[in-house]
N, C-alpha and C. Protein backbone atom coordinates (compact mmCIF):
# COMPACT_ATOMS: atom_id res chain seq x y z
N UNK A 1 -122.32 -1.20 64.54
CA UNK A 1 -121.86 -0.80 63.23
C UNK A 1 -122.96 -1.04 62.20
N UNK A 2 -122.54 -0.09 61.11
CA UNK A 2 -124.15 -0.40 60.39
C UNK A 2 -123.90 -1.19 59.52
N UNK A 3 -125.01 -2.18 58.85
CA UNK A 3 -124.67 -3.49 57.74
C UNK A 3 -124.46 -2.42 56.26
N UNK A 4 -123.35 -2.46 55.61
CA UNK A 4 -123.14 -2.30 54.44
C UNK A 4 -123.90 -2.98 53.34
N UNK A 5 -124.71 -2.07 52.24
CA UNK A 5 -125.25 -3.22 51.31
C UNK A 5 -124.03 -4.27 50.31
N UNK A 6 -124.88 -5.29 50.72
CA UNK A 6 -124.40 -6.69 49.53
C UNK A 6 -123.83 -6.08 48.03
N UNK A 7 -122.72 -7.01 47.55
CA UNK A 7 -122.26 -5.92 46.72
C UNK A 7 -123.23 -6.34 45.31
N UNK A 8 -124.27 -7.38 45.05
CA UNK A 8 -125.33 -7.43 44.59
C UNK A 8 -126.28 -6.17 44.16
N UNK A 9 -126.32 -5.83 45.67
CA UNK A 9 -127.10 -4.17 45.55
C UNK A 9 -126.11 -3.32 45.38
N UNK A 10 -124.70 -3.15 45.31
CA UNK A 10 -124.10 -2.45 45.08
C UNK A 10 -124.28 -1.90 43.35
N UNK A 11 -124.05 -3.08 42.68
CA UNK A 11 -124.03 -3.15 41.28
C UNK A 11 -125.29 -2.76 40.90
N UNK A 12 -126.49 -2.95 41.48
CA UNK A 12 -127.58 -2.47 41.15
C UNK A 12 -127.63 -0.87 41.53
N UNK A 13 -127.17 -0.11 42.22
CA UNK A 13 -127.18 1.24 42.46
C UNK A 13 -126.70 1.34 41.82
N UNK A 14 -125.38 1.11 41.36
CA UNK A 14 -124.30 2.36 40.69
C UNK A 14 -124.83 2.19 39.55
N UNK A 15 -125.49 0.59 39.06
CA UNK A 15 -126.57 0.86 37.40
C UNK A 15 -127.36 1.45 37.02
N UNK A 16 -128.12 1.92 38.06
CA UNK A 16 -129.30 3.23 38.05
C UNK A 16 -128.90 4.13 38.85
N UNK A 17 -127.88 4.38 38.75
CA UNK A 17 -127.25 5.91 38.87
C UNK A 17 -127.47 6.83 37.77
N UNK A 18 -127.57 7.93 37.87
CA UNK A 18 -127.44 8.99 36.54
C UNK A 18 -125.64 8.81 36.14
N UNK A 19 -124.86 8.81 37.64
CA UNK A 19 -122.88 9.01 36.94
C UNK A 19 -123.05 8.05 38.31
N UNK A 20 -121.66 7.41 38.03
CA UNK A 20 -120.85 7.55 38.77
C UNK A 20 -119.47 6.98 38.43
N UNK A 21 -118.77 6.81 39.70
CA UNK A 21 -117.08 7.26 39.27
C UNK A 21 -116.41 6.08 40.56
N UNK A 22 -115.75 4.71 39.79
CA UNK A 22 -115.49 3.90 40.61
C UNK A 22 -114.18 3.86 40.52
N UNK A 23 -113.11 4.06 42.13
CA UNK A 23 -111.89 3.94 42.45
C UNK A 23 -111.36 2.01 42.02
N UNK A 24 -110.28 1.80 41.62
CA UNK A 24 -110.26 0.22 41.34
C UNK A 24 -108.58 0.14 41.73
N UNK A 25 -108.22 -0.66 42.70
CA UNK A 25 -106.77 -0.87 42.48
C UNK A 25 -106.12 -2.05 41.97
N UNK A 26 -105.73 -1.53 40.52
CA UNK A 26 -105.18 -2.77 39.86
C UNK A 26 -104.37 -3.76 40.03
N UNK A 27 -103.53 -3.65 41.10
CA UNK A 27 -102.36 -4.52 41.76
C UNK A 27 -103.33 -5.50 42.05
N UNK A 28 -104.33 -5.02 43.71
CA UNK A 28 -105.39 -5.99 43.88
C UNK A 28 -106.40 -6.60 43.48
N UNK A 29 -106.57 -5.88 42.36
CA UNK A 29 -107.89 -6.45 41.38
C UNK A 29 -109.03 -6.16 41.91
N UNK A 30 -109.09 -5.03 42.40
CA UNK A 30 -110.92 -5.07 43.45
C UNK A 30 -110.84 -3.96 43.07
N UNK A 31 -112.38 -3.49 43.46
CA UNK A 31 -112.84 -2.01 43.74
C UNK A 31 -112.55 -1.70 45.08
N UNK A 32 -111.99 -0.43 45.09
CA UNK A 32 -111.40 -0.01 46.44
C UNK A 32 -112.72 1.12 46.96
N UNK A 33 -113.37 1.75 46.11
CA UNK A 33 -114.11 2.78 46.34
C UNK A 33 -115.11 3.56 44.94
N UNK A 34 -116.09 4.04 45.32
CA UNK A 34 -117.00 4.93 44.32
C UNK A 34 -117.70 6.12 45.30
N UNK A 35 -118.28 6.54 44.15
CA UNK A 35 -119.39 7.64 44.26
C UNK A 35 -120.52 7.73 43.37
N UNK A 36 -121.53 7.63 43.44
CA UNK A 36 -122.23 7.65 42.63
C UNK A 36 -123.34 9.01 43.08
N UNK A 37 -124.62 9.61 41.92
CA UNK A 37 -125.67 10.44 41.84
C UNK A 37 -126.59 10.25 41.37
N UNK A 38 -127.68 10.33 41.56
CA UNK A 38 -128.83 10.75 40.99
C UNK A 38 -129.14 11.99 40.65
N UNK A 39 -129.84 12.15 39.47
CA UNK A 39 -130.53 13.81 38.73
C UNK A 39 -131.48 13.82 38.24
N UNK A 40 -131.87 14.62 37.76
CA UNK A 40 -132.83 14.50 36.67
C UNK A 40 -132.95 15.19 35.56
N UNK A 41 -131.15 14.98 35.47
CA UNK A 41 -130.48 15.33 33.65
C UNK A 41 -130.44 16.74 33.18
N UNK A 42 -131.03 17.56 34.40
CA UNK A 42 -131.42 19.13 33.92
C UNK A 42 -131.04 19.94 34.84
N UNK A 43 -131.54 19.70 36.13
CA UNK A 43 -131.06 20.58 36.97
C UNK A 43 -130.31 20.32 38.20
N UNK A 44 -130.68 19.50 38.97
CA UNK A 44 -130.41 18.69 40.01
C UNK A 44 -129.53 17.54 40.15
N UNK A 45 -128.59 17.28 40.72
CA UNK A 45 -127.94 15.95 41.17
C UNK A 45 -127.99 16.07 42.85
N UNK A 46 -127.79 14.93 43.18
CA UNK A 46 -128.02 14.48 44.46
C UNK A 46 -126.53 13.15 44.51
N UNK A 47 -125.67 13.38 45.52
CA UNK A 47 -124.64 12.37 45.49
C UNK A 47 -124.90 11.63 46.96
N UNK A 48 -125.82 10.69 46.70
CA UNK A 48 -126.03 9.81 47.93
C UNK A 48 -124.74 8.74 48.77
N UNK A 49 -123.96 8.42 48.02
CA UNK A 49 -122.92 7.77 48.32
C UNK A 49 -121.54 7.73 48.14
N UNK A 50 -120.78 7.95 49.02
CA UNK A 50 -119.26 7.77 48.31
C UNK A 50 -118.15 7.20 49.68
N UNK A 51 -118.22 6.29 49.06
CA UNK A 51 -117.43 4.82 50.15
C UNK A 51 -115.53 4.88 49.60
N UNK A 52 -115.11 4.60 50.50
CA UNK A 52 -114.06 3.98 50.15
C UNK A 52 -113.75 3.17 51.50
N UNK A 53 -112.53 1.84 51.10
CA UNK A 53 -112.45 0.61 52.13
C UNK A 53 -111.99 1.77 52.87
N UNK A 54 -111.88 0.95 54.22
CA UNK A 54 -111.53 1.47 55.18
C UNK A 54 -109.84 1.21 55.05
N UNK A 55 -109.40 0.48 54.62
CA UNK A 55 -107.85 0.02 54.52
C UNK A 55 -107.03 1.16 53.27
N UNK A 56 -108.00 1.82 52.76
CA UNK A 56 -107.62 2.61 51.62
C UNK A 56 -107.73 4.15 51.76
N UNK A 57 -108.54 4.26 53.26
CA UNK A 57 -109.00 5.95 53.29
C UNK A 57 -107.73 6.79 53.50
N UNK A 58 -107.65 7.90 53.82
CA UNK A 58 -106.64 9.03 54.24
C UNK A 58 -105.64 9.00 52.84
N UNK A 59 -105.90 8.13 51.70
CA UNK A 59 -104.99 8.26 50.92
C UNK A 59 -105.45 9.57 49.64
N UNK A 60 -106.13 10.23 49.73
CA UNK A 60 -107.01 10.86 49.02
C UNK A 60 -108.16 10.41 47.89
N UNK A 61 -108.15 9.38 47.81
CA UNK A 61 -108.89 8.80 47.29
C UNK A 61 -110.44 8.97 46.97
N UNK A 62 -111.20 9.49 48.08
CA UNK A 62 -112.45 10.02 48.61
C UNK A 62 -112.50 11.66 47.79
N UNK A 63 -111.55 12.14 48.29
CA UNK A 63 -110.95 13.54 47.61
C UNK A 63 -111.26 13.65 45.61
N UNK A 64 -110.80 12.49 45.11
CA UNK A 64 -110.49 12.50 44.15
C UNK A 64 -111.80 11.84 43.54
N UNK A 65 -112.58 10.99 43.81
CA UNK A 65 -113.95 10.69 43.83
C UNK A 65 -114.74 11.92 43.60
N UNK A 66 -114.85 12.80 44.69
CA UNK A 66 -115.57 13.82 44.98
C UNK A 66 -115.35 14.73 43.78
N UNK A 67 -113.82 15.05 43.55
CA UNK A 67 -113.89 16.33 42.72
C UNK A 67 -114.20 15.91 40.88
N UNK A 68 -114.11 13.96 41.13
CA UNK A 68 -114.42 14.04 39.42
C UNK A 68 -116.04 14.65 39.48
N UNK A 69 -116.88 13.99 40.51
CA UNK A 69 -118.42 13.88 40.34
C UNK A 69 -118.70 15.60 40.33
N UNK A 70 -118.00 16.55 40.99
CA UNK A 70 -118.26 17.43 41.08
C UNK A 70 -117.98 18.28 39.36
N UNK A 71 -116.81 17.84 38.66
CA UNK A 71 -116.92 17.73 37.06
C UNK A 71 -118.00 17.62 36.54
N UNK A 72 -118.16 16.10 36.81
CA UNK A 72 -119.36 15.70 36.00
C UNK A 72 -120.43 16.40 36.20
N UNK A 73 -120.83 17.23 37.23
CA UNK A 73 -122.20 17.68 37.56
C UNK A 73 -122.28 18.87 37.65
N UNK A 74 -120.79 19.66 37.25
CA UNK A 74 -121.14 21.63 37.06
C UNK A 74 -122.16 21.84 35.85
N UNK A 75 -122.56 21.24 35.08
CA UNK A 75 -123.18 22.10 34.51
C UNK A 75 -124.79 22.33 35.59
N UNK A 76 -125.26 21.28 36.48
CA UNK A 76 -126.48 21.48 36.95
C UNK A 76 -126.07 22.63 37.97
N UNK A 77 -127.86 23.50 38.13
CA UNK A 77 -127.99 24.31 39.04
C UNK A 77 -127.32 23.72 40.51
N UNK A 78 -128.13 22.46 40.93
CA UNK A 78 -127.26 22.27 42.40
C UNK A 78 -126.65 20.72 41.98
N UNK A 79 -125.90 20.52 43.06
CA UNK A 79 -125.48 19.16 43.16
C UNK A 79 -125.30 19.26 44.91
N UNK A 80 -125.99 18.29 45.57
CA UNK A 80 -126.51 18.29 46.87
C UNK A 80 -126.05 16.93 47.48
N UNK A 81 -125.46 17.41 48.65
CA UNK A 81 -125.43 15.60 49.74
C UNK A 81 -125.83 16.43 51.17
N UNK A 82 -126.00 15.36 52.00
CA UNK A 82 -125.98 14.94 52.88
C UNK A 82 -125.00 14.30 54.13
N UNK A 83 -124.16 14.87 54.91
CA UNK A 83 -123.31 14.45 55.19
C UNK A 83 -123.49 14.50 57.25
N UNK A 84 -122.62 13.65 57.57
CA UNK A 84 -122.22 13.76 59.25
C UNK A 84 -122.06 14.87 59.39
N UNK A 85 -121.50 16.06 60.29
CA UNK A 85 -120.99 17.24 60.74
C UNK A 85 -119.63 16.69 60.90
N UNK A 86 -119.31 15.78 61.29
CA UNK A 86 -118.02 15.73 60.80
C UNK A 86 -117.43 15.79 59.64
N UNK A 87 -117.93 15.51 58.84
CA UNK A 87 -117.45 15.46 57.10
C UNK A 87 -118.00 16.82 57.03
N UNK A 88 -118.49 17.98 57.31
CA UNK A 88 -118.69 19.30 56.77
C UNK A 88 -117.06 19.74 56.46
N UNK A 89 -116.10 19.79 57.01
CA UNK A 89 -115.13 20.62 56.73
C UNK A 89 -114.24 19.78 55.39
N UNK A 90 -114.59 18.03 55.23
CA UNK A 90 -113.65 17.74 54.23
C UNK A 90 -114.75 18.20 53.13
N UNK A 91 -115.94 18.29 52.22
CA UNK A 91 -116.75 18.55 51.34
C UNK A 91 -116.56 20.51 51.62
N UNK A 92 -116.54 20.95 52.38
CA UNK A 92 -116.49 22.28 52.03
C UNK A 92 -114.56 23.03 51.54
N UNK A 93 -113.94 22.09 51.56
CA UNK A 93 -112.56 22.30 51.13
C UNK A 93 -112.52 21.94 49.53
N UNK A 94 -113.56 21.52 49.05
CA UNK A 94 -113.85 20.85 47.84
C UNK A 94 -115.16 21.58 47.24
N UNK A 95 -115.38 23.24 47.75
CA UNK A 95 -116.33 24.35 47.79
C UNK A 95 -117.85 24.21 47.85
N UNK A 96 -118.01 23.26 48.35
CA UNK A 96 -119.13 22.97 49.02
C UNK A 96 -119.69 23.91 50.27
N UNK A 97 -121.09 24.22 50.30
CA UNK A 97 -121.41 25.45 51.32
C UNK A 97 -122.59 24.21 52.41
N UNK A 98 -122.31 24.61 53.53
CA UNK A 98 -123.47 23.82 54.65
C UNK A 98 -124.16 24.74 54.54
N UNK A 99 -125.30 23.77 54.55
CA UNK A 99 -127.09 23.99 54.17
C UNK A 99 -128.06 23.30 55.30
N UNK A 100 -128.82 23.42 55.09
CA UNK A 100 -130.31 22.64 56.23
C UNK A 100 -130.22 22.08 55.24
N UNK A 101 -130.85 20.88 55.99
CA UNK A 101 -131.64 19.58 54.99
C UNK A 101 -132.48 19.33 55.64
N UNK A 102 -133.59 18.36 55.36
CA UNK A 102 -134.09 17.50 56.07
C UNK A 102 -134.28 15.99 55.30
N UNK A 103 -134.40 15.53 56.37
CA UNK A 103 -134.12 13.37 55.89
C UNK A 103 -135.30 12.86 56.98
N UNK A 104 -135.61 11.23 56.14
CA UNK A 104 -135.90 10.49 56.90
C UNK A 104 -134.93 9.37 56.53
N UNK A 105 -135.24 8.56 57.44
CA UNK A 105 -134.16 7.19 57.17
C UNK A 105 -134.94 6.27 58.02
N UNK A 106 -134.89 4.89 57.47
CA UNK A 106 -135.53 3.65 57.87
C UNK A 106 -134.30 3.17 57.83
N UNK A 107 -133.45 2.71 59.02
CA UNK A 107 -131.93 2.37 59.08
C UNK A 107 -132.61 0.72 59.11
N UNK A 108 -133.66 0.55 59.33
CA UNK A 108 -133.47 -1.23 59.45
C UNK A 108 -133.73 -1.87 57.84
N UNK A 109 -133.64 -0.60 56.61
CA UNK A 109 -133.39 -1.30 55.25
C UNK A 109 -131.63 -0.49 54.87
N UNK A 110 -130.85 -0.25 55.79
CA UNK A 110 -129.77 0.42 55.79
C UNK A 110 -128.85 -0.33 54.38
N UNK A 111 -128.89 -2.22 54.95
CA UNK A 111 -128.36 -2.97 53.88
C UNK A 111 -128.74 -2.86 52.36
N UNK A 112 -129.79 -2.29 52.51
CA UNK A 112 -130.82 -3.01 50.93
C UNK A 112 -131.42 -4.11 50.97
N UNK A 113 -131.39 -5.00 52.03
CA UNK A 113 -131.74 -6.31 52.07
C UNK A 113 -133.45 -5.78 52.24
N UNK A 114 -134.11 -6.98 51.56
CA UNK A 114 -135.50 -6.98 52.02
C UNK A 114 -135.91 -8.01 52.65
C-alpha cells in the first residue's frame, strides 16, 4: 500500500494550491476529504489530488469535490488530471474526455517525506 503524505505536508499543499475545496464532517470534527489544483491563473489548471477517507467513499462525496473544482476552474482553457483507468468512467460522468498523458513518478517521495 502506498504511504499517504503526513498531514503536515498535507496543509502545506492545499496552501500552495491555486483552489482548493475541503470535505469536513462536523459531527466528527475532522476533514473527511479535499481536492485541490494548480494553474497559472490564465489558462491551465491541473487537479493533482482528490482523497477522501476510505470510511467515507461511495457516499458521493468525491463526486461533489470534483464538480465544485470543476466550477471553480471553467473559466480556464483546460483543467487536466491524471487518473487510474479505473477512475476513467467516474471523471468522464462529470464530462471529462480521456486523453494521453505522459508522467514520471519517483514513488519512493510518494509520502512527501524527505
Amino acid at each position: 500500500m502506498a504511504k499517504r503524505p503526513h498531514i503536515l505536508n498535507l496543509r502545506k499543499i492545499l496552501r500552495n494550491s491555486a483552489h482548493c475545496v475541503v470535505a469536513y464532517d462536523t459531527h466528527a470534527r475532522k476533514v473527511i476529504g479535499f481536492i485541490n489544483c494548480i494553474s497559472d491563473g490564465i489558462l491551465t489548471a491541473y487537479i493533482p489530488l482528490l482523497e477522501v477517507l476510505p470510511e467515507y467513499q461511495h457516499r458521493g462525496i468525491a463526486t461533489k469535490l470534483m464538480e465544485r473544482m470543476l466550477e471553480i476552474t471553467t473559466r480556464y482553457y483546460m483543467t487536466d488530471l491524471n487518473c487510474d483507468a479505473a477512475l476513467v468512467p467516474f471523471y468522464e460522468k462529470l464530462g471529462m474526455k480521456k486523453g494521453t498523458a505522459m508522467m514520471r513518478r519517483n514513488y519512493s517521495q510518494q509520502s512527501g517525506q524527505t
